[in-house]
C-alpha atoms as a PDB file:
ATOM      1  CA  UNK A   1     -11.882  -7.093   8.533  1.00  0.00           C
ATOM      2  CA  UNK A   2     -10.195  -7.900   5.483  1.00  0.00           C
ATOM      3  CA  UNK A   3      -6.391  -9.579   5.163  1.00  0.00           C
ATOM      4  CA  UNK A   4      -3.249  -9.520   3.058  1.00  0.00           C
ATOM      5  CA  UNK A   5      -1.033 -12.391   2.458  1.00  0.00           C
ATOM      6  CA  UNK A   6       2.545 -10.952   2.079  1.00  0.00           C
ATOM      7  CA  UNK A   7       4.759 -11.146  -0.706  1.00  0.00           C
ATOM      8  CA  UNK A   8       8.728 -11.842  -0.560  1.00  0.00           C
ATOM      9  CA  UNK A   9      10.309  -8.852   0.491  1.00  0.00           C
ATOM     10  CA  UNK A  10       7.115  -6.891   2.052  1.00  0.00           C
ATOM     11  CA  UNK A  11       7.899  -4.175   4.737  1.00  0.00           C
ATOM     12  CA  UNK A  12       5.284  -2.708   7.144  1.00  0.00           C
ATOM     13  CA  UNK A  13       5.295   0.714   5.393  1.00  0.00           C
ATOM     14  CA  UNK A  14       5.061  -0.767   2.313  1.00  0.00           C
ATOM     15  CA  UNK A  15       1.835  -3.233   3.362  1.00  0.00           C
ATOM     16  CA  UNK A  16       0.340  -0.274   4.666  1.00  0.00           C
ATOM     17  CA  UNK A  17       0.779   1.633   1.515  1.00  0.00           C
ATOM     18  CA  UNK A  18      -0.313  -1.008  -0.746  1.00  0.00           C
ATOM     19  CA  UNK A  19      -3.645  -1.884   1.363  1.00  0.00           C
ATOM     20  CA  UNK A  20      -4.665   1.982   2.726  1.00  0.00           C
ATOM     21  CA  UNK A  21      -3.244   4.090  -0.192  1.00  0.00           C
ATOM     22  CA  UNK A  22      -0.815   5.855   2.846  1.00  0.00           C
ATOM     23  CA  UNK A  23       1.761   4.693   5.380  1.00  0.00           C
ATOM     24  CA  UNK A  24       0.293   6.444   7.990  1.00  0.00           C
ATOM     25  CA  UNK A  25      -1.435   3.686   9.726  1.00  0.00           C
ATOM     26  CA  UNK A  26       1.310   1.321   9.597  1.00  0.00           C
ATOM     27  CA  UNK A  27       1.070   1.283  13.265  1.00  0.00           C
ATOM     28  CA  UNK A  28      -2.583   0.747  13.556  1.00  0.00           C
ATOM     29  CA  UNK A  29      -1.449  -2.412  11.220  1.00  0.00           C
ATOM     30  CA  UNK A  30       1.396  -3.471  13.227  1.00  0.00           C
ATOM     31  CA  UNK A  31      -1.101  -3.478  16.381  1.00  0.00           C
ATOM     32  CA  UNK A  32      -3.336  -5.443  15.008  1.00  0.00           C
ATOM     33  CA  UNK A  33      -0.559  -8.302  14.071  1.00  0.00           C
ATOM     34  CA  UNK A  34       1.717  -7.596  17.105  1.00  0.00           C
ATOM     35  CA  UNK A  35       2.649 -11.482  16.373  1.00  0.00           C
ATOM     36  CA  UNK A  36       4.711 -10.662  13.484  1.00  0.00           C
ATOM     37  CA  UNK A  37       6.353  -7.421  14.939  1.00  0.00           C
ATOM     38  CA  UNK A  38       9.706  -9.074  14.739  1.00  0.00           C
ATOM     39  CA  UNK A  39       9.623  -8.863  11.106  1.00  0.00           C
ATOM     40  CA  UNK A  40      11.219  -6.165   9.236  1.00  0.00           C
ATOM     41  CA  UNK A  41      11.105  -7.956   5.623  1.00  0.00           C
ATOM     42  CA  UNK A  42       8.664 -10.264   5.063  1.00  0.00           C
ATOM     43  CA  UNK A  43       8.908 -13.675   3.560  1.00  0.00           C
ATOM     44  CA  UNK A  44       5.965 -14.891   1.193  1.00  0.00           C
ATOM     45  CA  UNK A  45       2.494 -16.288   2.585  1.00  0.00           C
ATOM     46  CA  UNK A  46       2.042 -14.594   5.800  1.00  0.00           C
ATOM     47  CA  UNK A  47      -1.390 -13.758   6.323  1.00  0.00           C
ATOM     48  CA  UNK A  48      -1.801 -10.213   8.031  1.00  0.00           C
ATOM     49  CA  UNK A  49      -5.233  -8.694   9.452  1.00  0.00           C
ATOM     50  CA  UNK A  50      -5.960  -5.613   8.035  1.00  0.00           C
ATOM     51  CA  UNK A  51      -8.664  -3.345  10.380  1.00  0.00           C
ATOM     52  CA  UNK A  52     -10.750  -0.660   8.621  1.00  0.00           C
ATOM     53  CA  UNK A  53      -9.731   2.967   9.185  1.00  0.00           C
ATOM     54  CA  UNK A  54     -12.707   4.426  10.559  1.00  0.00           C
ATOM     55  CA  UNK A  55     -13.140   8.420  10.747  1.00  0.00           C
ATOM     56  CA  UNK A  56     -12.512   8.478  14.128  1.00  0.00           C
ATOM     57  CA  UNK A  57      -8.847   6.958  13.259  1.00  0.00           C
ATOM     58  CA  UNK A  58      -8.701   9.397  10.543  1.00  0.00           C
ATOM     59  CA  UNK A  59      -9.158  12.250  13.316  1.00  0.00           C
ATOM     60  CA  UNK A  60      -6.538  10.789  15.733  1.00  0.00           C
ATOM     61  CA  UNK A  61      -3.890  10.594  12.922  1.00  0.00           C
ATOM     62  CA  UNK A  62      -3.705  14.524  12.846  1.00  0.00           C
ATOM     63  CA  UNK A  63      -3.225  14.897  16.401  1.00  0.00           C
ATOM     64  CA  UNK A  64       0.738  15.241  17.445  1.00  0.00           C
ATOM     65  CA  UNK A  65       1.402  11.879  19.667  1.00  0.00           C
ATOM     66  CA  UNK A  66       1.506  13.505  22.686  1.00  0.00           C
ATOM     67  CA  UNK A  67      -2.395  14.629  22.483  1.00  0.00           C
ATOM     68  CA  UNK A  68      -3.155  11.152  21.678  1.00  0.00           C
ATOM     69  CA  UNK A  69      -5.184   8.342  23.871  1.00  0.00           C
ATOM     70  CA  UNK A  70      -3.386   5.274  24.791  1.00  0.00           C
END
């Protein structure tokens, strides 16, 4: 697992973006710092976890959230 320190003015989607290439597993990020889930804009030097998409996560992404495991 890698991280990401934030930068001034960082937002989930934009974290996401910056670390995957796509927003789409801003929640997969957001689980794995559910710590920090009260912050919409980030200040500087918060250090974030940042899990590796595996295919399996890739697979699970194009199902519609209902069709989903919890």
């Amino acid at each position: 697992m890698t991280t990401y320190t934030t930068v001034s003015g960082d937002m989930w989607d934009a974290i996401s973006y910056k670390v995957y290439g796509s927003t789409d597993y801003t929640g997969k990020l957001m689980a794995y710092n559910s710590r920090y889930l009260d912050n919409y804009i980030f200040p500087a030097g918060i250090v974030l976890e940042v899990p590796e998409i595996t295919m399996q996560d890739e697979t699970l992404d194009m199902l519609p959230p209902w069709r989903r495991p919890k």
